[in-house]
N, C-alpha and C. Protein backbone atom coordinates (compact mmCIF):
# COMPACT_ATOMS: atom_id res chain seq x y z
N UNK A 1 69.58 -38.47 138.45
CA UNK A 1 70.27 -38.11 139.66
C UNK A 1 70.78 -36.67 139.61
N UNK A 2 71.05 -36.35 138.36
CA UNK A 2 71.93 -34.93 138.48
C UNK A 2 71.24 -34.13 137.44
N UNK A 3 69.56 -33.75 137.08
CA UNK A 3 68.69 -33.67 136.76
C UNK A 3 68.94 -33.23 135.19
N UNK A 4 68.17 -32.36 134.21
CA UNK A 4 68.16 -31.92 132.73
C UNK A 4 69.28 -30.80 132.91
N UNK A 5 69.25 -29.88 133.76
CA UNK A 5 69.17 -28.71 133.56
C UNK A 5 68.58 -28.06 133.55
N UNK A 6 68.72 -26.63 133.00
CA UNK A 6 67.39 -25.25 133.06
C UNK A 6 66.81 -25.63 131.81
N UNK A 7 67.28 -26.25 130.59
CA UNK A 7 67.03 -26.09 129.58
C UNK A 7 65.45 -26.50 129.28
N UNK A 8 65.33 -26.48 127.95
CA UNK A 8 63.32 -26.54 128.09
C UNK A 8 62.80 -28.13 128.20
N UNK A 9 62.15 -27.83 129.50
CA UNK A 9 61.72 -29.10 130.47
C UNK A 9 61.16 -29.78 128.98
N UNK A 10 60.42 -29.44 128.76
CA UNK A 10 58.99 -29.91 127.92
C UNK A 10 60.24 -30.54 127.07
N UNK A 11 60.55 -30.08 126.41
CA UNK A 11 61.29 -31.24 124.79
C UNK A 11 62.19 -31.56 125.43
N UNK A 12 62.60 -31.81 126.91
CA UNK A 12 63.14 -33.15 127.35
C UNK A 12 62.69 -34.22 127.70
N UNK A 13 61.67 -33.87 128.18
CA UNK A 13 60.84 -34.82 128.83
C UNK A 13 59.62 -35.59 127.76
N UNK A 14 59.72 -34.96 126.46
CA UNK A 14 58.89 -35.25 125.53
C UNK A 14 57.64 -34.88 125.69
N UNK A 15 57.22 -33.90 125.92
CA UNK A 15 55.54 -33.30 126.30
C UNK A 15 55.65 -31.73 125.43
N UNK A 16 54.25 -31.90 125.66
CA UNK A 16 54.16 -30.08 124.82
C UNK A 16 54.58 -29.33 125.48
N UNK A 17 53.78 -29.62 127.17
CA UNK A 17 54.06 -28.47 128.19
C UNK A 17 54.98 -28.77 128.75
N UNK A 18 56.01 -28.13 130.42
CA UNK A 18 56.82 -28.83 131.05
C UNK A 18 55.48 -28.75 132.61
N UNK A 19 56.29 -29.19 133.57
CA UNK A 19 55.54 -29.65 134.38
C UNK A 19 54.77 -28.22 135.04
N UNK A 20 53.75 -28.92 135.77
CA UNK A 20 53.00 -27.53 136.05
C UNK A 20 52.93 -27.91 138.06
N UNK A 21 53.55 -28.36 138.29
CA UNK A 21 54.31 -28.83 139.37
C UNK A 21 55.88 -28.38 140.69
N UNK A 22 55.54 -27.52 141.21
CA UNK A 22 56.62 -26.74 141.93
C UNK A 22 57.12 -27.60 142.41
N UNK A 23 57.03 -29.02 142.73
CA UNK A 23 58.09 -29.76 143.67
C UNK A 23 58.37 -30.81 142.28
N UNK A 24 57.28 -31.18 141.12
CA UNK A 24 58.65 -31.95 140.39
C UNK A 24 59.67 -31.05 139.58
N UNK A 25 59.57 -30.12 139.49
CA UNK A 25 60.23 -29.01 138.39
C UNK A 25 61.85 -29.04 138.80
N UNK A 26 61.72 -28.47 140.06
CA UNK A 26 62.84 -28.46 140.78
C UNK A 26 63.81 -29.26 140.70
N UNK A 27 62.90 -30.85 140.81
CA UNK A 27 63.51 -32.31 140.81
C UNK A 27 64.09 -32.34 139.64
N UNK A 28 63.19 -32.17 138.58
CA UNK A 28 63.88 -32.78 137.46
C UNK A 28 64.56 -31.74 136.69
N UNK A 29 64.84 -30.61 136.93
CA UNK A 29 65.99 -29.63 136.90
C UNK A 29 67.33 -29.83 137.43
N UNK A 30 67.35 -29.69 138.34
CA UNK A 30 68.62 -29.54 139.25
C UNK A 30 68.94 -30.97 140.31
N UNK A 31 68.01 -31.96 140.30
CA UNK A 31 68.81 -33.36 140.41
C UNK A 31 68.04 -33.48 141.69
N UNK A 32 67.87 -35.08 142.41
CA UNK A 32 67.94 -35.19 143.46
C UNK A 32 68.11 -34.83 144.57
N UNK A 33 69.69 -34.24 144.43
CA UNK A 33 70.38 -33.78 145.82
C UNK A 33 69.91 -32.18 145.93
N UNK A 34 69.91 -31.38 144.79
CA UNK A 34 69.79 -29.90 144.78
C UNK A 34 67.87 -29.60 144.91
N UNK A 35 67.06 -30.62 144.33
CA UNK A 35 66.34 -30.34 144.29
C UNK A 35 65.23 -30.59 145.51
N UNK A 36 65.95 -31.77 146.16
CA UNK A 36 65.45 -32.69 147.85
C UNK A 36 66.55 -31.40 148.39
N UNK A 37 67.06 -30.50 148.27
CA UNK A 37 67.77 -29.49 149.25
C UNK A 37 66.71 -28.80 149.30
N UNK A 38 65.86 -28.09 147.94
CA UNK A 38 65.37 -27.15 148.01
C UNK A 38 63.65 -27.35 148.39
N UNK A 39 63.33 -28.47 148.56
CA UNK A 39 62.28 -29.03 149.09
C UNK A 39 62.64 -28.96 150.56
N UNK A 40 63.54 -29.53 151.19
CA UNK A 40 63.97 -29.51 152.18
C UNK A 40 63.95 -27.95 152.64
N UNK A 41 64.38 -26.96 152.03
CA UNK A 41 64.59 -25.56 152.94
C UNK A 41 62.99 -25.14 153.02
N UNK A 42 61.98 -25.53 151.95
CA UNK A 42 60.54 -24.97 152.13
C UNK A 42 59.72 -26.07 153.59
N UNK A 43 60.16 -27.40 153.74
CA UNK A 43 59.65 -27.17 154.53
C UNK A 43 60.45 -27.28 155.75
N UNK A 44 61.46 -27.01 156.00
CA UNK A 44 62.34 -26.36 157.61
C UNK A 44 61.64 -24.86 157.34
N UNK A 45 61.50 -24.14 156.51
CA UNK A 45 61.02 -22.58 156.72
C UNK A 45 59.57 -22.81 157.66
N UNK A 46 58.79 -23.89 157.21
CA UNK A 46 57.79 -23.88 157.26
C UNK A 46 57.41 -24.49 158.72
N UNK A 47 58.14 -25.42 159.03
CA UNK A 47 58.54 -25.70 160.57
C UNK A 47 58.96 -24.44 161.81
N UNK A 48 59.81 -24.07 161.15
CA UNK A 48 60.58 -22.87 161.70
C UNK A 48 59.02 -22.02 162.32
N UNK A 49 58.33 -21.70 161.39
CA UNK A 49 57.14 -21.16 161.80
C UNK A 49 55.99 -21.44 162.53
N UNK A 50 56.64 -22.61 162.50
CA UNK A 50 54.89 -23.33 163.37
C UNK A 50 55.30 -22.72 165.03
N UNK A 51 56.85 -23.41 164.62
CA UNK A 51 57.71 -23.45 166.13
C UNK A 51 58.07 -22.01 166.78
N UNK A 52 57.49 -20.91 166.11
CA UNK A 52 57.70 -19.46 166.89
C UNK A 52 56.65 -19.18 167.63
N UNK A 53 56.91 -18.21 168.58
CA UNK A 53 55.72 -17.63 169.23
C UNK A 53 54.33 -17.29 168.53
N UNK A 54 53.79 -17.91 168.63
CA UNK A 54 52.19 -17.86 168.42
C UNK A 54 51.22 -17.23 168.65
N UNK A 55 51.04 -16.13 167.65
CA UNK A 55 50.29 -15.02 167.86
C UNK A 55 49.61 -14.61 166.63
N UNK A 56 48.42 -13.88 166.65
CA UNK A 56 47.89 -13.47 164.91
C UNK A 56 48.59 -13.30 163.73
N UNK A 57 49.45 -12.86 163.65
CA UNK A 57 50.27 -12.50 162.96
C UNK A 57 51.24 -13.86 162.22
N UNK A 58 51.70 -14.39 162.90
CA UNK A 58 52.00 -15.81 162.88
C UNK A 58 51.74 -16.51 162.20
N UNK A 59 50.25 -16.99 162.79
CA UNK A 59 49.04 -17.61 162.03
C UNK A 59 48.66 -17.59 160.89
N UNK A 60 48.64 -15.89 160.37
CA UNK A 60 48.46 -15.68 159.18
C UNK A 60 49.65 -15.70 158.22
N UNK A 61 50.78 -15.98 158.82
CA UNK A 61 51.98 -16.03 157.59
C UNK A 61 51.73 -17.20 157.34
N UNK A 62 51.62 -18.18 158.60
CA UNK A 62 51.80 -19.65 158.11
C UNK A 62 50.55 -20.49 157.28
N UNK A 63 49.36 -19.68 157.77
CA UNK A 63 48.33 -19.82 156.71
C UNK A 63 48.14 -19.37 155.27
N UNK A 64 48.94 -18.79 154.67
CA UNK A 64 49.37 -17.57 153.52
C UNK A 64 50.17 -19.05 153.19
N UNK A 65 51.48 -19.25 153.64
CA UNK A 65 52.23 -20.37 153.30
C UNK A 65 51.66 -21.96 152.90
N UNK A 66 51.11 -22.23 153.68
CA UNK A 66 50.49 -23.27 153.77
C UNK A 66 49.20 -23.14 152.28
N UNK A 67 48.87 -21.94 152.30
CA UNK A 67 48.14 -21.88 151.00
C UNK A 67 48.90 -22.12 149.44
N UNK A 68 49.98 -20.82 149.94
CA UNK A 68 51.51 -21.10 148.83
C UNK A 68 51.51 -22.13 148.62
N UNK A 69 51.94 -23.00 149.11
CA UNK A 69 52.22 -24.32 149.19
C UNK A 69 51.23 -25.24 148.30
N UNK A 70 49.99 -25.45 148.37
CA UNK A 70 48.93 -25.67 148.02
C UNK A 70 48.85 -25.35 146.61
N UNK A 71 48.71 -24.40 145.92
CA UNK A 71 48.71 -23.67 144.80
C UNK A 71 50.32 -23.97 143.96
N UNK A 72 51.32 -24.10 144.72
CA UNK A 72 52.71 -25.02 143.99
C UNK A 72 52.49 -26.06 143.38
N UNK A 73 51.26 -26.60 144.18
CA UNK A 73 51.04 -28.44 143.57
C UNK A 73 51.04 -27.81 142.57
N UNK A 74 49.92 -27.23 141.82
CA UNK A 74 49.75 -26.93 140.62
C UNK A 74 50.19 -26.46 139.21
N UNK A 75 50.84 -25.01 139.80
CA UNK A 75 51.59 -24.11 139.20
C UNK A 75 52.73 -24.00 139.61
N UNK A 76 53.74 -23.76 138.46
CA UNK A 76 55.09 -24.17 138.49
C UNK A 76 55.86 -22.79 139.16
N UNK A 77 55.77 -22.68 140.40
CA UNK A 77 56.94 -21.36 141.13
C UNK A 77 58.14 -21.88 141.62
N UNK A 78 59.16 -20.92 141.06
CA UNK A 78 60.58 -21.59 141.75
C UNK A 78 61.11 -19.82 142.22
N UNK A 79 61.81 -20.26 143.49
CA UNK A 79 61.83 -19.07 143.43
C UNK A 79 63.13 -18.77 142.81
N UNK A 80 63.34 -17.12 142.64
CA UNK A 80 64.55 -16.68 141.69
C UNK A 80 63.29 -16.14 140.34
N UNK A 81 62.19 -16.11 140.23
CA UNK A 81 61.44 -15.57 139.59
C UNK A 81 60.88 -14.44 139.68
N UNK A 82 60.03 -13.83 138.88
CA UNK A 82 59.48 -12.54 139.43
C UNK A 82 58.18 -12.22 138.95
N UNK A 83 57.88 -13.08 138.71
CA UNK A 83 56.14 -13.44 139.35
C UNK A 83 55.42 -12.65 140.50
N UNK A 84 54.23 -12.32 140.29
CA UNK A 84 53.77 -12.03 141.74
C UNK A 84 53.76 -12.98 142.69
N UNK A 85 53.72 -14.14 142.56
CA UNK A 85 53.37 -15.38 143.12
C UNK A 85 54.60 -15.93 144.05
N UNK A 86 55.86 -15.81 143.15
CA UNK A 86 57.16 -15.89 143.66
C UNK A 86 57.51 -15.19 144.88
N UNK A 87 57.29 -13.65 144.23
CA UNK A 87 57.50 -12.73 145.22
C UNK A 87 57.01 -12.88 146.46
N UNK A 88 56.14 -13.31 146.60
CA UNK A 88 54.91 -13.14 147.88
C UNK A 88 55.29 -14.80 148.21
N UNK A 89 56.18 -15.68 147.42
CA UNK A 89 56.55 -17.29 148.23
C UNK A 89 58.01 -16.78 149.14
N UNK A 90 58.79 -15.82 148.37
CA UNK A 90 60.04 -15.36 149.24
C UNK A 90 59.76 -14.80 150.22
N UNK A 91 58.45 -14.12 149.96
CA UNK A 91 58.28 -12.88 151.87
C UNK A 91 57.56 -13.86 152.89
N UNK A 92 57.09 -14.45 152.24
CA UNK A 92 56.27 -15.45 153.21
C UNK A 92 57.59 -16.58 154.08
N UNK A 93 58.29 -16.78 153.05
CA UNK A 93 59.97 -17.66 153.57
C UNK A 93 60.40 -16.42 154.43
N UNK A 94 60.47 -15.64 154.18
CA UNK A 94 61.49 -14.74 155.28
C UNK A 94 60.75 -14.32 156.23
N UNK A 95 59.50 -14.04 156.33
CA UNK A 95 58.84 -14.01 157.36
C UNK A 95 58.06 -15.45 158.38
N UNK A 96 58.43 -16.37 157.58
CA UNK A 96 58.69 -17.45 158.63
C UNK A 96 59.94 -17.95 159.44
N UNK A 97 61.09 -17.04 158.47
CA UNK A 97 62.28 -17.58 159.11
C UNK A 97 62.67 -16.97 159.89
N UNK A 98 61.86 -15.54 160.06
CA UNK A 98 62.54 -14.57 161.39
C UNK A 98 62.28 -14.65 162.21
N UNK A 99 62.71 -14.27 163.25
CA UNK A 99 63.01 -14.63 164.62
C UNK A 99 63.10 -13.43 165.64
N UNK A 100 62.42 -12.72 166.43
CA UNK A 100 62.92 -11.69 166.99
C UNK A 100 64.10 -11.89 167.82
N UNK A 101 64.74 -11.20 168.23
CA UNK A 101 65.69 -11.38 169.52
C UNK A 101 65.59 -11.38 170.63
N UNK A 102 64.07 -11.12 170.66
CA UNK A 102 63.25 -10.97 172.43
C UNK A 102 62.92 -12.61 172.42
N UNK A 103 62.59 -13.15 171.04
CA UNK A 103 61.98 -14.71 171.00
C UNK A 103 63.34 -15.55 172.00
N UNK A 104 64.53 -15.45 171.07
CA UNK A 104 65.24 -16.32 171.21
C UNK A 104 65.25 -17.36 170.57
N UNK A 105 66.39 -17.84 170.05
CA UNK A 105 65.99 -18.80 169.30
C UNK A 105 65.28 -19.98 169.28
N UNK A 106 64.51 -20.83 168.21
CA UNK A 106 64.03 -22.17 168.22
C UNK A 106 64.69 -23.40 168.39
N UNK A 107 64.52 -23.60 169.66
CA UNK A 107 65.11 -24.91 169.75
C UNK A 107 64.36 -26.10 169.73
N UNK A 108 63.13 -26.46 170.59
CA UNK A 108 62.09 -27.18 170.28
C UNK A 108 61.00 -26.70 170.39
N UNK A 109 59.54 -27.92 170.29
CA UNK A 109 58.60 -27.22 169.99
C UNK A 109 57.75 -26.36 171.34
N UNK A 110 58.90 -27.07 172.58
CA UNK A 110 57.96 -26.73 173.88
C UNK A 110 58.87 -25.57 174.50
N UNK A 111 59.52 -24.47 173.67
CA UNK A 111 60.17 -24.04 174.02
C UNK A 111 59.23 -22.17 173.76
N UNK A 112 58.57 -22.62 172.55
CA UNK A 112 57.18 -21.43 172.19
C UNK A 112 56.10 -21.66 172.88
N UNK A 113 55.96 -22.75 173.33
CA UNK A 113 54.26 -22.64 173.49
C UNK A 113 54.38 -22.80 174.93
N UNK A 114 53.14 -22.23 176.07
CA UNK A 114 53.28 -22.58 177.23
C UNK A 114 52.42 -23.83 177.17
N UNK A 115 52.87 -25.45 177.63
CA UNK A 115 52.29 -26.62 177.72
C UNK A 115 51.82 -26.16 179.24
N UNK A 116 50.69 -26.58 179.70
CA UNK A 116 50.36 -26.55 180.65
C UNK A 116 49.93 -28.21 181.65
């Protein structure tokens, strides 16, 4: 519930390696609640983006992300690292979370797109 700690995954968990896993790492670090938070903010970022104005640019952050994402299964990124990999998971978060001021904010999903 209130996970290991930072300390070394691997000789807690009894393995050579520690996990090579971006969403269990988290978990079994920093607990349930901290680690379902920080699962939780990747994908509201990732929502946040679907739900903005929709344009090339867009597309390609959330496709960049959606790749991020993909490549986490695998390899262990948290961010607070400094990795290339990291780096480029934080710009991809902040450039899904912005918002112009001409947008206005997100409120739902029919609030970006024209439904016709």
């Amino acid at each position: 519930m209130l996970g290991i700690g930072f300390a070394d995954t691997a000789a807690e968990i009894g393995a050579s390696r520690g996990p090579h896993n971006s969403y269990i790492y988290p978990l079994l670090n920093t607990g349930l609640i901290a680690g379902g938070l920080y699962l939780g903010a990747l994908v509201y970022a990732l929502g946040q983006g679907i739900r903005t104005r929709w344009t090339p640019w867009t597309a390609f952050v959330v496709g960049l992300t959606v790749a991020i994402f993909l490549y986490m299964g695998f390899e262990s990124l948290f961010l607070g690292g400094l990795s290339p990999s990291s780096i480029m998971l934080g710009i991809c978060l902040g450039l899904l979370l912005y918002s112009p001021a001409d947008d206005g904010p997100v409120t739902d999903l029919r609030s970006k797109f024209h439904v016709r």
